[in-house]
Protein backbone atom coordinates (compact mmCIF):
# COMPACT_ATOMS: atom_id res chain seq x y z
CA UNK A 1 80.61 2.76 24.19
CA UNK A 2 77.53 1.20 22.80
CA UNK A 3 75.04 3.51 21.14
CA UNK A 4 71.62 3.74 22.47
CA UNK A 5 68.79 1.35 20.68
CA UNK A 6 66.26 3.44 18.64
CA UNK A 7 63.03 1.53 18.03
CA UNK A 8 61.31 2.48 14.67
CA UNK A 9 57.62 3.61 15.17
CA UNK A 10 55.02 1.55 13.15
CA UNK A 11 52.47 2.95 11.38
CA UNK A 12 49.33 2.26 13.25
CA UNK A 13 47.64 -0.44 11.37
CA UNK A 14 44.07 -0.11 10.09
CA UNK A 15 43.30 -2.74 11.93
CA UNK A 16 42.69 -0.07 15.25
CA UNK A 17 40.20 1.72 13.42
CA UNK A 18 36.61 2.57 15.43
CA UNK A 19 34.36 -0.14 15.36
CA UNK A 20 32.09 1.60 13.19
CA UNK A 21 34.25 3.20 10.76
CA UNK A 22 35.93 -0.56 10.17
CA UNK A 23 32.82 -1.35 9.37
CA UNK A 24 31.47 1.07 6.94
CA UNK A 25 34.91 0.35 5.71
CA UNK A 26 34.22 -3.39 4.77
CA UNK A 27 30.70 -2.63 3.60
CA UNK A 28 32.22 0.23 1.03
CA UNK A 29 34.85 -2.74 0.19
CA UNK A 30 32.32 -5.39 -0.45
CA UNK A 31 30.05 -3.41 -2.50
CA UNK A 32 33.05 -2.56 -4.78
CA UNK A 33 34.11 -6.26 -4.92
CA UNK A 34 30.58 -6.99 -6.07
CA UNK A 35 30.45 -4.50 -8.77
CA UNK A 36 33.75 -5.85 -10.07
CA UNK A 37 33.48 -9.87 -9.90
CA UNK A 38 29.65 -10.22 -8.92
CA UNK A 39 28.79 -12.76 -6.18
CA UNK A 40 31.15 -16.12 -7.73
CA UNK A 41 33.95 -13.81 -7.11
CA UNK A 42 33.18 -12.52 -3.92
CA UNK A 43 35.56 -13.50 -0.31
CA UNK A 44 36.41 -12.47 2.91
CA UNK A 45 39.79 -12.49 2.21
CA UNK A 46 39.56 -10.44 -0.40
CA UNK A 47 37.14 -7.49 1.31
CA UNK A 48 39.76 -7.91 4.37
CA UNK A 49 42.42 -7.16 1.52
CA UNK A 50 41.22 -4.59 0.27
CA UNK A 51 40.21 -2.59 4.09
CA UNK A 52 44.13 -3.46 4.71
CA UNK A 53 43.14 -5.75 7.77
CA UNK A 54 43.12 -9.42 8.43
CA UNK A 55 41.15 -11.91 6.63
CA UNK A 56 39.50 -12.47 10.55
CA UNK A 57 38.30 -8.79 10.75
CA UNK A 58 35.64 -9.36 8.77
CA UNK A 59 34.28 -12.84 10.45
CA UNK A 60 35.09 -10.52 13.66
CA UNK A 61 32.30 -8.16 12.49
CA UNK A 62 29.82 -9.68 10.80
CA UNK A 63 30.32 -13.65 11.47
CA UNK A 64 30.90 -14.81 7.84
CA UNK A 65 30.25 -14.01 4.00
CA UNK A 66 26.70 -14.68 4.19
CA UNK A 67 26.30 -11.96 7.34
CA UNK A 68 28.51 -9.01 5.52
CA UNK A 69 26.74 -9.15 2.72
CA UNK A 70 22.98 -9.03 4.46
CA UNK A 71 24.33 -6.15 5.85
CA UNK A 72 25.49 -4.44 2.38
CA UNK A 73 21.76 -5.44 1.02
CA UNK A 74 20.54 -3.52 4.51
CA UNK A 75 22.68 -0.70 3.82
CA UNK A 76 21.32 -0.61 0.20
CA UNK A 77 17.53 -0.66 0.86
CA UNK A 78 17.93 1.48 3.29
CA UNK A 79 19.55 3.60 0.47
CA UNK A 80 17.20 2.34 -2.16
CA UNK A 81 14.10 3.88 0.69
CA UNK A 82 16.10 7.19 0.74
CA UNK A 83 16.20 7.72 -3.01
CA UNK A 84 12.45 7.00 -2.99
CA UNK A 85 11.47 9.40 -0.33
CA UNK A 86 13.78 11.95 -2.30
CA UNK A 87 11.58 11.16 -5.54
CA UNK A 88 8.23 12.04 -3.04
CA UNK A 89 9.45 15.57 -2.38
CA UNK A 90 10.52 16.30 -5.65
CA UNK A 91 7.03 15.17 -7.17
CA UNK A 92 4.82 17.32 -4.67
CA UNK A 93 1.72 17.20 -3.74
CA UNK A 94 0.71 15.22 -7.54
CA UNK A 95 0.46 11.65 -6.71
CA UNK A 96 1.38 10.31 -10.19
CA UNK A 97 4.39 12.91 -10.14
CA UNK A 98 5.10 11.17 -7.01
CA UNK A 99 4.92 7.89 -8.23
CA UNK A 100 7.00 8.88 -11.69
CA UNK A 101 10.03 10.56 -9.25
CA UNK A 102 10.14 7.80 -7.17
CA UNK A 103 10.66 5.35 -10.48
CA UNK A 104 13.18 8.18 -11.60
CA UNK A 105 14.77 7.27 -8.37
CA UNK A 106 14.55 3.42 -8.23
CA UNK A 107 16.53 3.11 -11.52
CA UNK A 108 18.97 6.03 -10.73
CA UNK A 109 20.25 4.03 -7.59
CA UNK A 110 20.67 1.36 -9.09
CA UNK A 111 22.56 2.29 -11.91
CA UNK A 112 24.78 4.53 -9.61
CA UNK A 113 25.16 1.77 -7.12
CA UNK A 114 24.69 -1.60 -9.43
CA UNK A 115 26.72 -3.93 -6.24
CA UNK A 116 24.27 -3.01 -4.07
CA UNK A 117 21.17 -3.39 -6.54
CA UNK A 118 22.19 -6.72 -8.26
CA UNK A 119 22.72 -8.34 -4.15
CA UNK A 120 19.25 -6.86 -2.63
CA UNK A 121 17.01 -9.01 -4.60
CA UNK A 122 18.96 -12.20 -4.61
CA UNK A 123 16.86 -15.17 -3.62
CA UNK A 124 19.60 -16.72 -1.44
CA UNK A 125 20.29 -14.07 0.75
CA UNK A 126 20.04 -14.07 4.18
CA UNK A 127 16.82 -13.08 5.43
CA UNK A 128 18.70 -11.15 8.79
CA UNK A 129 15.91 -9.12 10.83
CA UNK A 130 17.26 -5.81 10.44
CA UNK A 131 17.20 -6.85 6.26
CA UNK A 132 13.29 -7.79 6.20
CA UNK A 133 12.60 -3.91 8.11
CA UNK A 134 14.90 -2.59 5.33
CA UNK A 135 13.11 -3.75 2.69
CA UNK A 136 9.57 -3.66 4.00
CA UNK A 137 10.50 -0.13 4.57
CA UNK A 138 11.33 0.40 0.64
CA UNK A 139 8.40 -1.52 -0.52
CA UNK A 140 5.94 0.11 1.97
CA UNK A 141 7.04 3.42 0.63
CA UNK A 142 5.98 2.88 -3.04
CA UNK A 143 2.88 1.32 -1.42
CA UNK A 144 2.16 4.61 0.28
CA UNK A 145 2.30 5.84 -3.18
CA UNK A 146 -0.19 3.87 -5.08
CA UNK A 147 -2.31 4.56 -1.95
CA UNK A 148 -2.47 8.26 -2.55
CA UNK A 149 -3.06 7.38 -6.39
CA UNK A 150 -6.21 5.87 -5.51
CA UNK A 151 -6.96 7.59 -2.73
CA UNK A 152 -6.92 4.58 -0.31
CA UNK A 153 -6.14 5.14 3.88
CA UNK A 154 -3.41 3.54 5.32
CA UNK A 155 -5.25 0.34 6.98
CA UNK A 156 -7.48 -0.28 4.24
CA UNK A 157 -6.53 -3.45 2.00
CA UNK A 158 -5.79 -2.65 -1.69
CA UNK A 159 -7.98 -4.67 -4.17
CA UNK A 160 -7.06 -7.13 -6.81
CA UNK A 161 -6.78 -3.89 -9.26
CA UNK A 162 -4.69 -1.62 -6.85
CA UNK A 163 -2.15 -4.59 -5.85
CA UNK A 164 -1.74 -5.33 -10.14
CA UNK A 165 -1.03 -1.75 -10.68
CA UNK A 166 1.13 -1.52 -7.40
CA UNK A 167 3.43 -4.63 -8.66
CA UNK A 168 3.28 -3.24 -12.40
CA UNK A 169 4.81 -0.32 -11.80
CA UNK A 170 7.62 -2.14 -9.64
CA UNK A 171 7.94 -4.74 -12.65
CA UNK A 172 8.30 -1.67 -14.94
CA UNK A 173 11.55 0.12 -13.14
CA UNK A 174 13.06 -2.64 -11.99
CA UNK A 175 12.90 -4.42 -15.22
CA UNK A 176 14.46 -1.59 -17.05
CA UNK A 177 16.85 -1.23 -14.21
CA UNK A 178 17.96 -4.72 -15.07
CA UNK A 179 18.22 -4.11 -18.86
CA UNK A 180 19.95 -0.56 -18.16
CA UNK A 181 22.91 -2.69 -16.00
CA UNK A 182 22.87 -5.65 -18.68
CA UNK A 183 23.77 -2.48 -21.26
CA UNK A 184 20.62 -3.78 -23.50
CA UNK A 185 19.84 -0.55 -24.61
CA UNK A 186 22.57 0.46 -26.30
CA UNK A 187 21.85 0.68 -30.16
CA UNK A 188 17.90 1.85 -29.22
CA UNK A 189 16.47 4.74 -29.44
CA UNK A 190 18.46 7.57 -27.03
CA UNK A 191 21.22 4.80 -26.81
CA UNK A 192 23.23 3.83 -23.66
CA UNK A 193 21.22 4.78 -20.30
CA UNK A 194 23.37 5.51 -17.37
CA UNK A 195 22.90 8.34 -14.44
CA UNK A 196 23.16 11.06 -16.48
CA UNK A 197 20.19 10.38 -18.92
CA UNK A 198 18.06 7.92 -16.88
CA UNK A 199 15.94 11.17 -16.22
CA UNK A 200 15.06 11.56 -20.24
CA UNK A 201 14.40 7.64 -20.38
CA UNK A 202 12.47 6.81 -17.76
CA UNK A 203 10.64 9.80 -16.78
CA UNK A 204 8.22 9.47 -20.03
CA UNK A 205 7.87 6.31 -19.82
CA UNK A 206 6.65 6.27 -15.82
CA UNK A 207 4.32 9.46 -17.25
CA UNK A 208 2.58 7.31 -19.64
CA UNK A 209 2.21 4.23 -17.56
CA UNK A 210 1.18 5.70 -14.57
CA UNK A 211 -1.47 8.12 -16.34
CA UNK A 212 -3.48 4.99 -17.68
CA UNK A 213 -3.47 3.30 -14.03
CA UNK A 214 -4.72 6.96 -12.62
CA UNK A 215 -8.15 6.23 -11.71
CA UNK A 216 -11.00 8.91 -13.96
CA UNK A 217 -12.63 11.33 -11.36
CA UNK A 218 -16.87 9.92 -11.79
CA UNK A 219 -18.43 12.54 -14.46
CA UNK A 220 -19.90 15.40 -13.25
CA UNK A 221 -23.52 16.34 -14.21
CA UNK A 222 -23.93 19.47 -16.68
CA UNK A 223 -25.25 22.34 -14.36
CA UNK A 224 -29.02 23.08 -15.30
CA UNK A 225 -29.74 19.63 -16.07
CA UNK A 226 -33.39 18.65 -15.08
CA UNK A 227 -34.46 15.91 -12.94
CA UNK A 228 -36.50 13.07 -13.96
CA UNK A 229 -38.92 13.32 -11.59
C-alpha cells in the first residue's frame, strides 16, 4: 500500500505583499542602494534583489529606473518639507529663529538621509508631476519664511534684495550640507559634523547670517523732541 503524497507548503513569497507596502518596500531599498553605490551603481535588478522579488516588480510599479527613483526624490522632499515645518514650530513665533531651525533642519535630513539628499537635486531627474508639487512645496516653505522676516504678504512679489537673501540662505545650508556628506570638515574647527552635532555647527552660523539679512526696525524719534515748525 502506497503512502499518501504530502505536499510541502511554500513560504509565501514577498512577491504577494500589498501594493503599497511593496512599494514603500522598493523605495526604502533604493534609497539604501543609493547611499551605498550612488547613482553609477544603481539597478532594478538590484532594488528587486534586495525587496526579495523579481527584477519585473519594480518596472511593474513604477515603469523603469528613471520612474522609481522620481518617486524616492518625491518621497524625500516631501520629507525634506516635513523637517522644515518641524524647524517652524520649534523656532516660534521669532522669524529669524524660524529661519535658523529650519536650516538646523535642512542639513540634519540630509545628513541622516544622504540617498535621498544627493538624488533630489540632480539635474537629470525626472521632472514627474507629483515631484515638481514636492519640491515647490519645500521651497515655498522657506519662502514663507523669508516672508515673515521682512514682513511681506503672501501675494506680494519679493524684491531683488528679498529674493538674494532668500537664495543665500538656501546656498548657505545646502552648501554645508554638501561639504558635511563630502566629510570636508573633518580636521576644522569642532571636527567631523554628522546628526549628532549638526545642531552646535550650524545653528551659529544660521544666527549670524540671518541677523545681518534681518531688516533694522526705522528709528524712533526721542520723546519730547520739538518740531521744526
Amino acid at each position: 500500500m502506497s503512502r499518501p503524497q504530502t505536499r510541502t507548503r511554500r513560504a509565501p513569497a514577498r512577491s504577494s505583499y500589498h501594493h503599497g507596502s511593496l512599494r514603500e518596500s522598493l523605495i526604502e531599498a533604493s534609497e539604501a542602494l543609493l547611499a551605498e553605490r550612488g547613482l553609477e551603481g544603481f539597478s532594478l535588478r538590484e532594488v528587486a534583489r534586495r525587496s526579495g522579488v523579481s527584477p519585473a516588480a519594480p518596472a511593474h510599479h513604477f515603469g523603469d529606473a528613471d520612474g522609481l527613483l522620481a518617486a524616492v526624490a518625491t518621497q524625500a522632499f516631501d520629507g525634506l518639507t516635513a523637517a522644515l515645518e518641524a524647524g517652524n514650530a520649534r523656532g516660534g513665533d521669532d522669524p529669524v529663529a524660524r529661519l535658523r531651525e529650519q536650516g538646523v533642519g535642512y542639513v540634519d535630513f540630509a545628513l541622516r538621509h544622504p540617498g535621498r539628499f544627493t538624488l533630489m537635486f540632480r539635474s537629470g531627474l525626472t521632472k514627474t508631476e507629483g515631484l515638481r508639487r514636492s519640491a515647490q512645496a519645500a521651497f515655498a516653505t522657506l519662502e514663507r519664511g523669508v516672508r515673515e522676516l521682512y514682513g511681506v504678504p503672501a501675494g506680494q512679489p519679493l524684491d531683488a534684495a528679498q529674493w538674494n537673501a532668500l537664495l543665500s540662505i538656501w546656498s548657505v545650508v545646502h552648501g554645508f550640507a554638501h561639504l558635511a556628506l563630502a566629510g570636508q570638515f573633518e580636521g576644522f574647527g569642532s571636527g567631523k559634523v554628522d546628526a549628532g552635532t549638526v545642531r552646535t555647527a550650524v545653528a551659529p552660523m544660521l544666527q549670524a547670517h540671518l541677523a545681518a539679512l534681518r531688516p533694522t526696525p526705522p528709528a524712533r524719534k526721542p520723546r519730547g523732541a520739538r518740531r521744526r515748525g
